[in-house]
PDB file of N, CA and C in Angstrom:
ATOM      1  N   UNK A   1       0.819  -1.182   0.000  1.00  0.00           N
ATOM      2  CA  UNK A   1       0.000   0.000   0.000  1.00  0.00           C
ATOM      3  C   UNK A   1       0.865   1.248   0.000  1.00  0.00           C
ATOM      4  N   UNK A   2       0.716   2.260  -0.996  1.00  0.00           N
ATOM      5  CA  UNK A   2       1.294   3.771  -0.827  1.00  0.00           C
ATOM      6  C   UNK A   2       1.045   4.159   0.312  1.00  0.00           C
ATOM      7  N   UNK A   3       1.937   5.383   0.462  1.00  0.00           N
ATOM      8  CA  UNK A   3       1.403   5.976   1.473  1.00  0.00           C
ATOM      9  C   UNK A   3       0.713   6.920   1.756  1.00  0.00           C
ATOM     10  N   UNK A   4      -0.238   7.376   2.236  1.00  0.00           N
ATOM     11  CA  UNK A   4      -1.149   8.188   2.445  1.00  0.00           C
ATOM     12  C   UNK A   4      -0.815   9.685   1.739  1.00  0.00           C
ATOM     13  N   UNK A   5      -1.258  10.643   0.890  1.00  0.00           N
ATOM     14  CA  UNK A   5      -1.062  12.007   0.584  1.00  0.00           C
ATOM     15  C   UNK A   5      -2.037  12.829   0.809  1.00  0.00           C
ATOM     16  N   UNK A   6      -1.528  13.908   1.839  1.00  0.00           N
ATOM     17  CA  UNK A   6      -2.636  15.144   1.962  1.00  0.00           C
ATOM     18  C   UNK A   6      -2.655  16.161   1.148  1.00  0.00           C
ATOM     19  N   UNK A   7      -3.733  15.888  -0.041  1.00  0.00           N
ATOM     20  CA  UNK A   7      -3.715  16.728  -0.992  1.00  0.00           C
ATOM     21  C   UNK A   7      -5.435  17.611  -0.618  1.00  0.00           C
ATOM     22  N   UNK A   8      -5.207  19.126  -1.432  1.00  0.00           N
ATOM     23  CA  UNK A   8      -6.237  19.798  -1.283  1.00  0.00           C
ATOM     24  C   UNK A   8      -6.928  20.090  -2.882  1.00  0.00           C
ATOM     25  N   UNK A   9      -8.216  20.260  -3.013  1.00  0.00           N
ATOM     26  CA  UNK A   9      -8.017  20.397  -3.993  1.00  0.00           C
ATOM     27  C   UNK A   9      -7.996  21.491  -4.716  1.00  0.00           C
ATOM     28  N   UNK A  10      -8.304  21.113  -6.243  1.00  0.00           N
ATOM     29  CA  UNK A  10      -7.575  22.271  -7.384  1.00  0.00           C
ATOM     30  C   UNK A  10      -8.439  23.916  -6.976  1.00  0.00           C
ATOM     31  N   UNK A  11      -7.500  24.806  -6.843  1.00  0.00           N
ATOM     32  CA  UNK A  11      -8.243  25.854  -6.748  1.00  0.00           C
ATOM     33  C   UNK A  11      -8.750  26.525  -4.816  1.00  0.00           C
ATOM     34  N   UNK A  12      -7.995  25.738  -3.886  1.00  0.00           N
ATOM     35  CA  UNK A  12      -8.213  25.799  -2.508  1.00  0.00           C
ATOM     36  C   UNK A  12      -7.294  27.183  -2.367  1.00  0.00           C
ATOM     37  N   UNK A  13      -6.011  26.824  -2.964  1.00  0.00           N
ATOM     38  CA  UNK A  13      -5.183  28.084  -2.543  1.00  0.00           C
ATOM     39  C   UNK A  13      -5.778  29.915  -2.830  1.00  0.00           C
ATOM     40  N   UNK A  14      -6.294  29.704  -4.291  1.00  0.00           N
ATOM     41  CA  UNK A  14      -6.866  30.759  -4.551  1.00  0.00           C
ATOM     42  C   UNK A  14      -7.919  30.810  -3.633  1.00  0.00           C
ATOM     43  N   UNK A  15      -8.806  30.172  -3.412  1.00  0.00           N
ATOM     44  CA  UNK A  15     -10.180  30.477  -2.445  1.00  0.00           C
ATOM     45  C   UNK A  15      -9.954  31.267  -0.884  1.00  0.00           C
ATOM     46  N   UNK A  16      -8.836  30.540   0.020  1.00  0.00           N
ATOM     47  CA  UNK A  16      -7.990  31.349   1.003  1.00  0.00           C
ATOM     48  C   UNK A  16      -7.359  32.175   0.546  1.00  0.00           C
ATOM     49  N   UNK A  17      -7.168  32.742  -0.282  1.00  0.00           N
ATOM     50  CA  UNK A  17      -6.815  34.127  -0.658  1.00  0.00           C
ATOM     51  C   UNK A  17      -7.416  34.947  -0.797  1.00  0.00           C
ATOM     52  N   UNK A  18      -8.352  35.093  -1.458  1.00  0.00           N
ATOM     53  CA  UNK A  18      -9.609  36.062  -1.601  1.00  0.00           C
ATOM     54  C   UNK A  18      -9.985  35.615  -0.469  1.00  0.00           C
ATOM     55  N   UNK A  19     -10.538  35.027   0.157  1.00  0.00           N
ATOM     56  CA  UNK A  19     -11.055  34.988   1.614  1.00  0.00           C
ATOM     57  C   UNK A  19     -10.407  35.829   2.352  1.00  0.00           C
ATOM     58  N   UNK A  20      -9.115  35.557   2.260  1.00  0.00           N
ATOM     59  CA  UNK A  20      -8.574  36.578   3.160  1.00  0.00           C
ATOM     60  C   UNK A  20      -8.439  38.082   3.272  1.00  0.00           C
ATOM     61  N   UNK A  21      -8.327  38.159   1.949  1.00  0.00           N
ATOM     62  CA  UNK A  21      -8.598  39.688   1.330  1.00  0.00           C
ATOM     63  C   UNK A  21     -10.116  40.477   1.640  1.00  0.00           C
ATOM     64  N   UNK A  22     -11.367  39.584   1.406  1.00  0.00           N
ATOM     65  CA  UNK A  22     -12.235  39.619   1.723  1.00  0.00           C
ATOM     66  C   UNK A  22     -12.110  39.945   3.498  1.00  0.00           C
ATOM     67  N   UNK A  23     -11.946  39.134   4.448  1.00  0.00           N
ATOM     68  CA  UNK A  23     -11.848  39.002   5.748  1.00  0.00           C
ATOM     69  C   UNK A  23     -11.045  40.513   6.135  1.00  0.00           C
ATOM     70  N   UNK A  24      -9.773  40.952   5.283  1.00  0.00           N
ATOM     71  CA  UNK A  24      -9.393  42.011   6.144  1.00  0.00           C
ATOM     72  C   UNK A  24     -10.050  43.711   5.432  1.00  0.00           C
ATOM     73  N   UNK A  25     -11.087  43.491   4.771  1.00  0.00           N
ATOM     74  CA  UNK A  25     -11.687  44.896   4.585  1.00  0.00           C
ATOM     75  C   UNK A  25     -10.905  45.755   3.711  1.00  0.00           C
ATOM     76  N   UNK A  26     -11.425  46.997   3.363  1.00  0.00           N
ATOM     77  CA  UNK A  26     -10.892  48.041   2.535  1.00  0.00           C
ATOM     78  C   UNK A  26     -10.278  48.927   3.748  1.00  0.00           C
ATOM     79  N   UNK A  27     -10.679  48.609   4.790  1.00  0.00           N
ATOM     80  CA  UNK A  27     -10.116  49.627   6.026  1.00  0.00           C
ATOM     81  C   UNK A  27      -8.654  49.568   6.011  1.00  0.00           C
ATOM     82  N   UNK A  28      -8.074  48.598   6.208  1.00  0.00           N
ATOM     83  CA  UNK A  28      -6.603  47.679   5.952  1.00  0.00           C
ATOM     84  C   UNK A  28      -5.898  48.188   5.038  1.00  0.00           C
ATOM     85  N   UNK A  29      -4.646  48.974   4.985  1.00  0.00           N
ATOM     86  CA  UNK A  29      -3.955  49.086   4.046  1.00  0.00           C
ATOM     87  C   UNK A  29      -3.262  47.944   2.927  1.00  0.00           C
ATOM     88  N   UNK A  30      -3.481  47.533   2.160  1.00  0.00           N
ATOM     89  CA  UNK A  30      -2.673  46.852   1.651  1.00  0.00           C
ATOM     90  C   UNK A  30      -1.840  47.022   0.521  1.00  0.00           C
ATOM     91  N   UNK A  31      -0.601  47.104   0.460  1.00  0.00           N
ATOM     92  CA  UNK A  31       0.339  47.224  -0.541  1.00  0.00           C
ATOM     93  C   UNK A  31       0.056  47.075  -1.892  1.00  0.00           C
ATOM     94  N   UNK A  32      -0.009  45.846  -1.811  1.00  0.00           N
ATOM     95  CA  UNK A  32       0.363  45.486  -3.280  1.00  0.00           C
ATOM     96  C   UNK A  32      -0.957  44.527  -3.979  1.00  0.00           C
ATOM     97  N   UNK A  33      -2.188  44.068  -3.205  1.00  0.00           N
ATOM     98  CA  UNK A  33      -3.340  43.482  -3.507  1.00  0.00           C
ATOM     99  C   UNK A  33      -4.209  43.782  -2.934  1.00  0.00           C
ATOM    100  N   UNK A  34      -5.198  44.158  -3.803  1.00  0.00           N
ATOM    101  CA  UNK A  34      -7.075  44.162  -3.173  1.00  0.00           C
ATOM    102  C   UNK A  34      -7.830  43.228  -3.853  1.00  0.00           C
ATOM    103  N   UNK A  35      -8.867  43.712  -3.321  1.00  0.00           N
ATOM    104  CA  UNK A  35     -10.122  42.621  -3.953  1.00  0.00           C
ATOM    105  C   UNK A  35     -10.955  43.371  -4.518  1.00  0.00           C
ATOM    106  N   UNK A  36     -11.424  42.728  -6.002  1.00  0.00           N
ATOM    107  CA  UNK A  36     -12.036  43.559  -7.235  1.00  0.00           C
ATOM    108  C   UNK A  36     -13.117  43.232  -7.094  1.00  0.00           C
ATOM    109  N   UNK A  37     -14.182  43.920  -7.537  1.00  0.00           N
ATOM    110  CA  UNK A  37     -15.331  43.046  -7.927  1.00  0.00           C
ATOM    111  C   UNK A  37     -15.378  41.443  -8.379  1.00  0.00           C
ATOM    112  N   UNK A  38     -14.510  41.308  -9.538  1.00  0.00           N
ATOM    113  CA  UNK A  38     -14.067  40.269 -10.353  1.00  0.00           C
ATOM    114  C   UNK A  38     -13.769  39.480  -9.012  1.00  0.00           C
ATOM    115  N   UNK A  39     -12.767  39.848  -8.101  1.00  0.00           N
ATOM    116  CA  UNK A  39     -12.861  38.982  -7.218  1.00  0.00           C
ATOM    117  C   UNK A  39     -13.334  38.502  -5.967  1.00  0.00           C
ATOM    118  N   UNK A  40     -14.415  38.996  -6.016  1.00  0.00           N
ATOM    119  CA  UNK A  40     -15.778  38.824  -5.168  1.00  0.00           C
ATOM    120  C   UNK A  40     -16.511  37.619  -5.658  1.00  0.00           C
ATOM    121  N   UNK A  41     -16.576  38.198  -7.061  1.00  0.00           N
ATOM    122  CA  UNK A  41     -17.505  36.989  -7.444  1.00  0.00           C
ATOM    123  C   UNK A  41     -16.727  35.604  -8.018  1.00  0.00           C
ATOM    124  N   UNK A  42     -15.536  35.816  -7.865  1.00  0.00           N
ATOM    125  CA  UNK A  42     -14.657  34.324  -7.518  1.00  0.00           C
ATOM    126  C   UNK A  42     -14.668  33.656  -6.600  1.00  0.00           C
ATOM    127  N   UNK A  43     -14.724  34.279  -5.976  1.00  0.00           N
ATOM    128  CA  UNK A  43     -14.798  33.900  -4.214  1.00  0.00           C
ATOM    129  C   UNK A  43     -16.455  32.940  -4.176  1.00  0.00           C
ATOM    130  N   UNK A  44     -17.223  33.494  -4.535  1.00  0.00           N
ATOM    131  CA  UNK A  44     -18.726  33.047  -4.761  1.00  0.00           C
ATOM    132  C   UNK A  44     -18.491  31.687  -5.890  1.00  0.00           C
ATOM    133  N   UNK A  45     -17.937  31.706  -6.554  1.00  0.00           N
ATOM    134  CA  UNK A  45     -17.522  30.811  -7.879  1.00  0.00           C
ATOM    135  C   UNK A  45     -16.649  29.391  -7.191  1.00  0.00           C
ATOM    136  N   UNK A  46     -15.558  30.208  -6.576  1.00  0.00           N
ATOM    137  CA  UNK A  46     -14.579  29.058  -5.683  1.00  0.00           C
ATOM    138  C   UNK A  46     -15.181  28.026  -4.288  1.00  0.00           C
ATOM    139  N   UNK A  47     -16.386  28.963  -3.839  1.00  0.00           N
ATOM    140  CA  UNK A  47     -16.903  28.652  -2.783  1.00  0.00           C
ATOM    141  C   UNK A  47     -17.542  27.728  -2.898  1.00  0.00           C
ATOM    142  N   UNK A  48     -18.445  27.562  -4.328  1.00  0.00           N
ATOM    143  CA  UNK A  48     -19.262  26.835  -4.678  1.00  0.00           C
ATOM    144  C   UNK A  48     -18.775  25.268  -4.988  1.00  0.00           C
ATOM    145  N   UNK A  49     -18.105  25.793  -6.099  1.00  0.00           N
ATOM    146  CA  UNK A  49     -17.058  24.182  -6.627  1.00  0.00           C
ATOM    147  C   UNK A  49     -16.590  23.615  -5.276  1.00  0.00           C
ATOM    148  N   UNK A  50     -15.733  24.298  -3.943  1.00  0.00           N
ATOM    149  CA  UNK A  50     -15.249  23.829  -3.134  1.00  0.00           C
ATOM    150  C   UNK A  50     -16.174  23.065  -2.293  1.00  0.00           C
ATOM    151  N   UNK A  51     -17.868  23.197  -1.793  1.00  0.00           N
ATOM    152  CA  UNK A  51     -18.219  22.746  -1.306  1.00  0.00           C
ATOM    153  C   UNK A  51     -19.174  21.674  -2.062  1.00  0.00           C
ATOM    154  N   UNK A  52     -19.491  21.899  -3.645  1.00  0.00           N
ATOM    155  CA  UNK A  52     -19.463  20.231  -4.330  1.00  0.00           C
ATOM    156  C   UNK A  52     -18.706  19.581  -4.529  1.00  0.00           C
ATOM    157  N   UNK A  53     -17.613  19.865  -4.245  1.00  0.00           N
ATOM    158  CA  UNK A  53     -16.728  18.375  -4.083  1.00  0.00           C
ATOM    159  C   UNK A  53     -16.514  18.163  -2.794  1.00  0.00           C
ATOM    160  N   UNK A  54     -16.748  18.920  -1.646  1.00  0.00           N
ATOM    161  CA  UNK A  54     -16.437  18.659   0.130  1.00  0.00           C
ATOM    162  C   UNK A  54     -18.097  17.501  -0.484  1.00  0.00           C
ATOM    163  N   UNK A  55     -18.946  17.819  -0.774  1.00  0.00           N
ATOM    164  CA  UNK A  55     -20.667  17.460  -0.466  1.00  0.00           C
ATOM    165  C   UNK A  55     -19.836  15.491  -1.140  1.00  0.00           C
ATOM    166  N   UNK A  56     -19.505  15.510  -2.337  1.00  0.00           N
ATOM    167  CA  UNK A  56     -19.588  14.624  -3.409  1.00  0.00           C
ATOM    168  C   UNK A  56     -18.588  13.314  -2.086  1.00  0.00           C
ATOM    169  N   UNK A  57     -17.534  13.989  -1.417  1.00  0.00           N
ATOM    170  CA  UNK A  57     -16.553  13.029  -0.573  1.00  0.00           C
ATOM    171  C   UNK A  57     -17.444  12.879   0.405  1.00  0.00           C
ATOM    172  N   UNK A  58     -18.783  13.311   0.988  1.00  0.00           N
ATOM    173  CA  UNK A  58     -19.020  13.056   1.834  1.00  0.00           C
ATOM    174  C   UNK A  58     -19.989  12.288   1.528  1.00  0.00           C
ATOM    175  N   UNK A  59     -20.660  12.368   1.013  1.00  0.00           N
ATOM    176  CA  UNK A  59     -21.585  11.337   0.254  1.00  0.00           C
ATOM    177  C   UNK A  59     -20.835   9.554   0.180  1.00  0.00           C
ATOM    178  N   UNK A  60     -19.778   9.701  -0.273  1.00  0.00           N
ATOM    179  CA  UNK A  60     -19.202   8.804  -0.292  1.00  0.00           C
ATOM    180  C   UNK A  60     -18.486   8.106   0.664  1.00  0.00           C
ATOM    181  N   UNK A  61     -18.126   8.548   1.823  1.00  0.00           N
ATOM    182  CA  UNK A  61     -17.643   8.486   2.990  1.00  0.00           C
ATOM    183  C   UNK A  61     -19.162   8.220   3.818  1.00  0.00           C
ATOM    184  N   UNK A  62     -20.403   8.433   3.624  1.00  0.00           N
ATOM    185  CA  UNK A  62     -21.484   7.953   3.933  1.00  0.00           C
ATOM    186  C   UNK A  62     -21.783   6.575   3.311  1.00  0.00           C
ATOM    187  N   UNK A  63     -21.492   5.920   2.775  1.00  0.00           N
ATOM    188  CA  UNK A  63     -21.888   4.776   1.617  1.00  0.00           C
ATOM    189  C   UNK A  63     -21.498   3.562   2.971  1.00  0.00           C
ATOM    190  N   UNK A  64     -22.125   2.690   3.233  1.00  0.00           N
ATOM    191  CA  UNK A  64     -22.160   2.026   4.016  1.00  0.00           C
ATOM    192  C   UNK A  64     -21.373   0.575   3.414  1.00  0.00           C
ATOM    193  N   UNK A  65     -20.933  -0.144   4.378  1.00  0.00           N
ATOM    194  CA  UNK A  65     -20.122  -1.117   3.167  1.00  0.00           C
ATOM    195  C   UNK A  65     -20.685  -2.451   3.455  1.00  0.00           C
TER     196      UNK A  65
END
């Protein structure tokens, strides 16, 4: 048997990013990145895909054997 890999999936990194950007406000100075409209509604886009595939593993992790 391999050994176990903790992988996340495609598109997690971007989603904690805008989250985070999101989370610290326009109040917050930030240098060198904000959050656009465009990436508002990524965030809404990323959020979505991320929790049909959290829904799809759990479904399956429900399947009785």
């Amino acid at each position: 048997m391999s050994k176990a890999k903790s992988e996340v999936p495609y598109g997690t990194l971007d989603l904690l990013i805008l989250k985070t950007l999101e989370t610290m406000g326009t109040n917050r100075k930030v240098k060198f990145y904000t959050l656009t409209p465009s990436g508002r509604r990524q965030i809404g886009l990323e959020v979505k895909k991320w929790e049909q595939a959290n829904a799809l593993v759990t479904r399956f992790l429900e399947v009785e054997p």
